[in-house]
Each structure stands twice: as structure tokens, then as C-alpha cells.
N, C-alpha and C. Protein backbone atom coordinates (compact mmCIF):
# COMPACT_ATOMS: atom_id res chain seq x y z
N UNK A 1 -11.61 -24.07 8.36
CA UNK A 1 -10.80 -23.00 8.94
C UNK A 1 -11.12 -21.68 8.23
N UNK A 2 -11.43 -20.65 9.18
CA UNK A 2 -11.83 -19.13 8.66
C UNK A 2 -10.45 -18.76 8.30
N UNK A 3 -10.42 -17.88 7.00
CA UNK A 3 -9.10 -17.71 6.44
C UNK A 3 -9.17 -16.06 6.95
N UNK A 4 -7.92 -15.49 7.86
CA UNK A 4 -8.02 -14.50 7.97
C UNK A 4 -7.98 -13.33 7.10
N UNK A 5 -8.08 -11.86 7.64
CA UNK A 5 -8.23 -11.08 6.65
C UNK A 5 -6.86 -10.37 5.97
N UNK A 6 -6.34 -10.48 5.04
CA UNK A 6 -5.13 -10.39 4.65
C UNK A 6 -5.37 -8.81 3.92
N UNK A 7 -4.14 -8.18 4.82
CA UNK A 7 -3.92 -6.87 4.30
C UNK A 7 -2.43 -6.62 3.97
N UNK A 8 -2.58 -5.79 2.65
CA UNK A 8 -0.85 -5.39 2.41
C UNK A 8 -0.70 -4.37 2.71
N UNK A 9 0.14 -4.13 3.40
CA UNK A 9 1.38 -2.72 4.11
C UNK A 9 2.32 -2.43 2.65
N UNK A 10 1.87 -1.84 2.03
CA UNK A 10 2.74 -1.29 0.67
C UNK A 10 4.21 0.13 1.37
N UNK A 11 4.99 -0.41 1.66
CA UNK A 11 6.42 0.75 2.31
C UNK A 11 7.10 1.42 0.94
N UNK A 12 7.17 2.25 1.33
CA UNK A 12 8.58 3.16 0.27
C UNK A 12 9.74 3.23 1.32
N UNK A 13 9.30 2.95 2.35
CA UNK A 13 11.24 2.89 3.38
C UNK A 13 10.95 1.95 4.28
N UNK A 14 11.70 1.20 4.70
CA UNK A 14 11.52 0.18 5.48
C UNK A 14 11.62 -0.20 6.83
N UNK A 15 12.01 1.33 7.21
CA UNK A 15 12.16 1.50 8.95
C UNK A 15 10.57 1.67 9.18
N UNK A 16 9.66 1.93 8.41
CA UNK A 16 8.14 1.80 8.39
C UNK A 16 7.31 0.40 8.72
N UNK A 17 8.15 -0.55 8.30
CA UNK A 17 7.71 -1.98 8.82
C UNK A 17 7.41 -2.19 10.17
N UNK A 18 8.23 -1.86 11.05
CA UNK A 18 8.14 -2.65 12.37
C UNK A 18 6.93 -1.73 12.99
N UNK A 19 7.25 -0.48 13.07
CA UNK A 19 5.82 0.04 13.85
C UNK A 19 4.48 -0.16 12.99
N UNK A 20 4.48 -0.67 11.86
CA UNK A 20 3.29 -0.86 10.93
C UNK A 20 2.73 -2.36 11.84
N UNK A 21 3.86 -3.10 11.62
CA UNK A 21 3.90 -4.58 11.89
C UNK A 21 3.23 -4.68 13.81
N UNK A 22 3.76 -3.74 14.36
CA UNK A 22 3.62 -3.89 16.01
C UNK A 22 2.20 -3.32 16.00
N UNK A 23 1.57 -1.79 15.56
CA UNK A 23 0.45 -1.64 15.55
C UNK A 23 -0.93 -2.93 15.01
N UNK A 24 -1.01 -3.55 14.09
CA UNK A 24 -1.51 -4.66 13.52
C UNK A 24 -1.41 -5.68 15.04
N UNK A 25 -0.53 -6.28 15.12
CA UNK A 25 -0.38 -6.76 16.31
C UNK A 25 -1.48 -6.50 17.17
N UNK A 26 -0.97 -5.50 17.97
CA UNK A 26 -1.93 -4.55 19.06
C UNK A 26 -3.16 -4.62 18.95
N UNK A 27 -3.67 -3.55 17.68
CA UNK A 27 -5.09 -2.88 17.05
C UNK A 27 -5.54 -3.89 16.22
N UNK A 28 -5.30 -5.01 15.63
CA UNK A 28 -5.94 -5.92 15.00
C UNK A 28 -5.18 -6.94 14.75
N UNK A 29 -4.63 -7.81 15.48
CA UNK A 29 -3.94 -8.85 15.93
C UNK A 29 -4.12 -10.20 14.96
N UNK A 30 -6.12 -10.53 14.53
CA UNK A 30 -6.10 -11.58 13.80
C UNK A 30 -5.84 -11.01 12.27
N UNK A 31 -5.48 -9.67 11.73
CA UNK A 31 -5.00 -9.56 10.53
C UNK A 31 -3.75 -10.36 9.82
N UNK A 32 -3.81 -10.27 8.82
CA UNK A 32 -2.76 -11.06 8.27
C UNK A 32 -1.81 -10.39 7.66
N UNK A 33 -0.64 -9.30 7.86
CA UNK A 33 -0.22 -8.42 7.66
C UNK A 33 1.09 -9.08 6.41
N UNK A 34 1.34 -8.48 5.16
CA UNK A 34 2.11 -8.82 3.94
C UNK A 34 2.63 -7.59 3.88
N UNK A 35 3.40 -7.36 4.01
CA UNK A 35 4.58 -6.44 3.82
C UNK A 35 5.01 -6.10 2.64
N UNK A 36 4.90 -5.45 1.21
CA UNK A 36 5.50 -5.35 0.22
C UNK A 36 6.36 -3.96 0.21
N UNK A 37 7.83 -3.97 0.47
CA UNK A 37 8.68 -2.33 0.40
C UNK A 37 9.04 -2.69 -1.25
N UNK A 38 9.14 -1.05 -1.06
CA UNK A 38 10.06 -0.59 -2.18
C UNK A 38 10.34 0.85 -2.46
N UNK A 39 11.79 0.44 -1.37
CA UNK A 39 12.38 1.59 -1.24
C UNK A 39 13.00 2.50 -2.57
N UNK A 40 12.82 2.27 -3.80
CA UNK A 40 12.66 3.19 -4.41
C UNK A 40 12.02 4.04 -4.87
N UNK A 41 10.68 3.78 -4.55
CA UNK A 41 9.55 4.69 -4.18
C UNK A 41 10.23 5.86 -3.65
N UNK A 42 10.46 6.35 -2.25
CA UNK A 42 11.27 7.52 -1.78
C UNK A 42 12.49 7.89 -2.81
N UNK A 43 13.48 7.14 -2.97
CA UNK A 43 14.72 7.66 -3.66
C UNK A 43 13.98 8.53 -5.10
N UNK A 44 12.83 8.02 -5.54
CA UNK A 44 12.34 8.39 -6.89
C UNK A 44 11.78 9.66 -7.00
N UNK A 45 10.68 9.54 -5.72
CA UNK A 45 9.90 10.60 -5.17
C UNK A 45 10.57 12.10 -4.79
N UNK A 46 12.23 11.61 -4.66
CA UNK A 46 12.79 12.98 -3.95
C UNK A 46 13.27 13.93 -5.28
N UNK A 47 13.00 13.52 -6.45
CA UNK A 47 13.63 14.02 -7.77
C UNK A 47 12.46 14.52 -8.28
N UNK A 48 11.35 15.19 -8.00
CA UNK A 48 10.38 15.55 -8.36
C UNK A 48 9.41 16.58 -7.25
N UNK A 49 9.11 17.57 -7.59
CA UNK A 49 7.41 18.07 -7.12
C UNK A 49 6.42 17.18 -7.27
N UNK A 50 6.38 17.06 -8.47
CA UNK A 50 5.04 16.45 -9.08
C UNK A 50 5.19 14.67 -8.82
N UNK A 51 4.11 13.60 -8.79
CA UNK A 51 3.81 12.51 -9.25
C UNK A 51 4.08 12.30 -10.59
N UNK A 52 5.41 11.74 -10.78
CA UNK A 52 4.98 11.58 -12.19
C UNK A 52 4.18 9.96 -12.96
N UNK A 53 4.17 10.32 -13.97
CA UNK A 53 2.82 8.88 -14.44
C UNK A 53 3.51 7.70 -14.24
N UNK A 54 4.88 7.80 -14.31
CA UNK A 54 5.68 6.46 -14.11
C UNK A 54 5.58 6.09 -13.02
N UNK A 55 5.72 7.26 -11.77
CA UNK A 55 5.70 6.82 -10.27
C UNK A 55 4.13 5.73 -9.98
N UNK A 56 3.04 6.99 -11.00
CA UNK A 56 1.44 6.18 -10.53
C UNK A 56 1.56 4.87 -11.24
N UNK A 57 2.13 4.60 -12.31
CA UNK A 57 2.08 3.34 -12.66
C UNK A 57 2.65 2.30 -11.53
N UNK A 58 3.51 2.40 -10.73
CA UNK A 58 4.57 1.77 -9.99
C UNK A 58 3.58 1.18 -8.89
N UNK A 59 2.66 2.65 -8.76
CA UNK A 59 2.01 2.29 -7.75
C UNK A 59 0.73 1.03 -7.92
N UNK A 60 -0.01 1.30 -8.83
CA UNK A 60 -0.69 0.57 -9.51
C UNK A 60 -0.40 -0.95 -9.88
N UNK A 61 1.18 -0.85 -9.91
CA UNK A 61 1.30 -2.36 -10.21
C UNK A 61 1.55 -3.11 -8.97
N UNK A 62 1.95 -2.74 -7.66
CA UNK A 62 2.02 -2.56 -6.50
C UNK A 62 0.68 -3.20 -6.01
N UNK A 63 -0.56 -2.60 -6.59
CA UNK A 63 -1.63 -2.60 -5.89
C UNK A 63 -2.54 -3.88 -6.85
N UNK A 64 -1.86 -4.12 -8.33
CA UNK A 64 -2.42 -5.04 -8.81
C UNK A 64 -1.42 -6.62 -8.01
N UNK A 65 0.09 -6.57 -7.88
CA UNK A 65 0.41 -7.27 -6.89
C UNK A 65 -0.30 -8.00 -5.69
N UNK A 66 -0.74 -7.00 -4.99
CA UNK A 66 -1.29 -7.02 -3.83
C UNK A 66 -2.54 -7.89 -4.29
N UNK A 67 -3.28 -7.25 -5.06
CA UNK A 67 -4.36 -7.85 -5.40
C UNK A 67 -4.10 -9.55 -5.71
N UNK A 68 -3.43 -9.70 -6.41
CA UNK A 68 -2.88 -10.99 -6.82
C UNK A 68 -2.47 -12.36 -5.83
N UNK A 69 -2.08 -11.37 -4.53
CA UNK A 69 -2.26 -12.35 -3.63
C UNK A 69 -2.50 -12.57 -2.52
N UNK A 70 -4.31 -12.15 -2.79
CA UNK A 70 -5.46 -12.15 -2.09
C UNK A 70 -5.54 -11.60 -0.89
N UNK A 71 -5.08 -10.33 -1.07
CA UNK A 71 -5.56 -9.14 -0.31
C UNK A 71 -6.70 -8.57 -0.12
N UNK A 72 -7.74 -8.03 1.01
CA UNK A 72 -8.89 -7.49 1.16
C UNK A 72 -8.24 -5.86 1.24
N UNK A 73 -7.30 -5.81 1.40
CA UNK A 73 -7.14 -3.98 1.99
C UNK A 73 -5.98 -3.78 1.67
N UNK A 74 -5.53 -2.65 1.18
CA UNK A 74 -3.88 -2.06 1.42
C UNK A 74 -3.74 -0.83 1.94
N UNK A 75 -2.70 -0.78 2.86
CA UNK A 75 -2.28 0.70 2.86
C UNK A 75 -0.83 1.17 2.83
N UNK A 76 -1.35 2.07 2.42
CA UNK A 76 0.20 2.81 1.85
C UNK A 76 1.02 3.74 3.18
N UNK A 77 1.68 2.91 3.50
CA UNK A 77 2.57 3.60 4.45
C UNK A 77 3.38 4.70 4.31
N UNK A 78 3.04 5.53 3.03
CA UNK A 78 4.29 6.66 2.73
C UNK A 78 3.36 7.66 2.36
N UNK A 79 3.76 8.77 1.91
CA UNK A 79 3.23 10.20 2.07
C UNK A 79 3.65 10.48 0.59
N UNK A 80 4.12 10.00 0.00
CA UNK A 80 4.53 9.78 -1.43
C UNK A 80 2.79 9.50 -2.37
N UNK A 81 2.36 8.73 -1.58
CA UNK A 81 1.15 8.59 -1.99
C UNK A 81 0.22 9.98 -2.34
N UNK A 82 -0.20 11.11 -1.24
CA UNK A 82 -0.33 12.11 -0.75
C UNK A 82 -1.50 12.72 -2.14
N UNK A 83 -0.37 12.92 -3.21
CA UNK A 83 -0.91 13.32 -4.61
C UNK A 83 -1.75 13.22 -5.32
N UNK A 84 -2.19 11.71 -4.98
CA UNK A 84 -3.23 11.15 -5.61
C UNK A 84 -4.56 11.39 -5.54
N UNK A 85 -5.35 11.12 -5.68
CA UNK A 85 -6.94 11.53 -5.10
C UNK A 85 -7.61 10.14 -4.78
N UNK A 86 -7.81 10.08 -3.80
CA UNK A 86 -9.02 9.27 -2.67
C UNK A 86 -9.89 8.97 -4.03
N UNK A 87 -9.95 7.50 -3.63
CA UNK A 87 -10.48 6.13 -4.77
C UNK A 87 -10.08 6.31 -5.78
N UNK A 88 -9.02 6.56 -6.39
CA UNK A 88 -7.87 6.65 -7.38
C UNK A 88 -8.29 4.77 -7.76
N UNK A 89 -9.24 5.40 -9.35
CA UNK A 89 -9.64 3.76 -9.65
C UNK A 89 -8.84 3.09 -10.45
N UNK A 90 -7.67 3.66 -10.93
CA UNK A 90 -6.46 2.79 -11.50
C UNK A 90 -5.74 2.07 -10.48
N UNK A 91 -5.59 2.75 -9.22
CA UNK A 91 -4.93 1.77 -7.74
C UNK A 91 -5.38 0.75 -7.48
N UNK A 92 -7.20 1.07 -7.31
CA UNK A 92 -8.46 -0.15 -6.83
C UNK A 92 -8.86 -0.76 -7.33
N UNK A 93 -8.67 -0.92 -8.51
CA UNK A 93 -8.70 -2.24 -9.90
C UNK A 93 -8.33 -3.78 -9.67
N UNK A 94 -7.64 -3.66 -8.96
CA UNK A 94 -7.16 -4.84 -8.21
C UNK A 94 -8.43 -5.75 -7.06
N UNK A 95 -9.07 -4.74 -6.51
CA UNK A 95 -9.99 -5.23 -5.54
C UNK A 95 -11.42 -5.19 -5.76
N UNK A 96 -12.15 -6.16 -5.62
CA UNK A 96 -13.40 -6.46 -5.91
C UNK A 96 -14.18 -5.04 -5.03
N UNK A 97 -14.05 -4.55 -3.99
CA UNK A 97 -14.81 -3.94 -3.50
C UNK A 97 -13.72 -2.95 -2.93
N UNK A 98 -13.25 -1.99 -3.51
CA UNK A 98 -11.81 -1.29 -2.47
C UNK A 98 -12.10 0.33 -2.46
N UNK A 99 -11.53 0.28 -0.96
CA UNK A 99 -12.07 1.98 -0.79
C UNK A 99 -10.22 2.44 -0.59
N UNK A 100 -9.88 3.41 -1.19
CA UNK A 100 -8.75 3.59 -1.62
C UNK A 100 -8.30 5.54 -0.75
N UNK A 101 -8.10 5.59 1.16
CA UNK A 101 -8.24 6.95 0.89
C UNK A 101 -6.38 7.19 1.43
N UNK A 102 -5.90 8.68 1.16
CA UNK A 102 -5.04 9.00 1.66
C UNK A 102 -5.26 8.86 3.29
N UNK A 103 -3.29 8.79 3.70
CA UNK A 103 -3.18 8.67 5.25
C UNK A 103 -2.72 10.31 5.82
């Protein structure tokens, strides 16, 4: 049995699930979609301008998570992300081969 391709949907709010979840469906149906929220991501994010290092750590452990259980891809469903810079290699540490860009 071909093991499909398992991607994590990383949420900071969770009304983000279902249209994440219905698109996948639709646009790539044999994906294997893992859902990880954490809605304190937003509540955290709103007390700041800046990223702070605690937030990138959060994220990072998020993405070593993901990694952990055997994910090919993640994406970050929030705009919280935004800050970071495209292949941010503390995020992609997790993945043998990971291209890491803002949405």
C-alpha cells in the first residue's frame, strides 16, 4: 500500500480548519491533511509589532512536531507567520528536503 502524502495545516485560529480542510479535499483530495491549531498563536501575536524569539521558537517546535509525525509539507495558515523570511532554516529542520515560503 502507497502511503499517502501527509501534510500539516499548522492554524493560529480555528475557524481556518474547515476551508483549509474542504480546499485539500477539492485541489488534492489523496493528501493526508493533520491539522495542528494553536490558537494562542493569534492571542500572542496581537501584543506585539514585532515576532518575538519566543513566538519563532513556538513556531519551530510546531514544525519540529510536524516533522515528528511524518510530514512531507506544512503550511501555515496564519499571517502571523508573515515576519519571517522564506526558508527560515530553524522552521525546516524538521524536514529532510523542505521548501519553507510565506502565504
Amino acid at each position: 500500500m502507497t502511503r499517502r502524502t501527509r501534510i500539516a495545516a499548522i492554524h493560529a485560529v480555528t475557524v481556518a480548519m474547515p476551508p483549509i480542510t474542504d480546499a485539500f479535499a477539492q485541489h488534492w483530495p489523496d493528501a493526508e491533511v493533520v491539522n495542528l491549531p494553536d490558537d494562542s498563536l493569534a492571542l500572542d501575536r496581537r501584543t506585539s509589532q514585532e515576532l518575538p524569539p519566543a513566538m519563532v521558537n513556538r513556531f519551530t517546535d510546531l514544525m519540529a512536531y510536524a516533522g515528528s509525525i511524518g510530514v512531507q509539507g506544512a503550511l501555515f495558515t496564519c499571517s502571523a507567520l508573515g515576519t519571517l523570511r522564506n526558508g527560515s532554516d530553524s522552521l525546516s529542520s524538521g524536514f529532510s528536503s523542505a521548501s519553507l515560503k510565506n502565504n
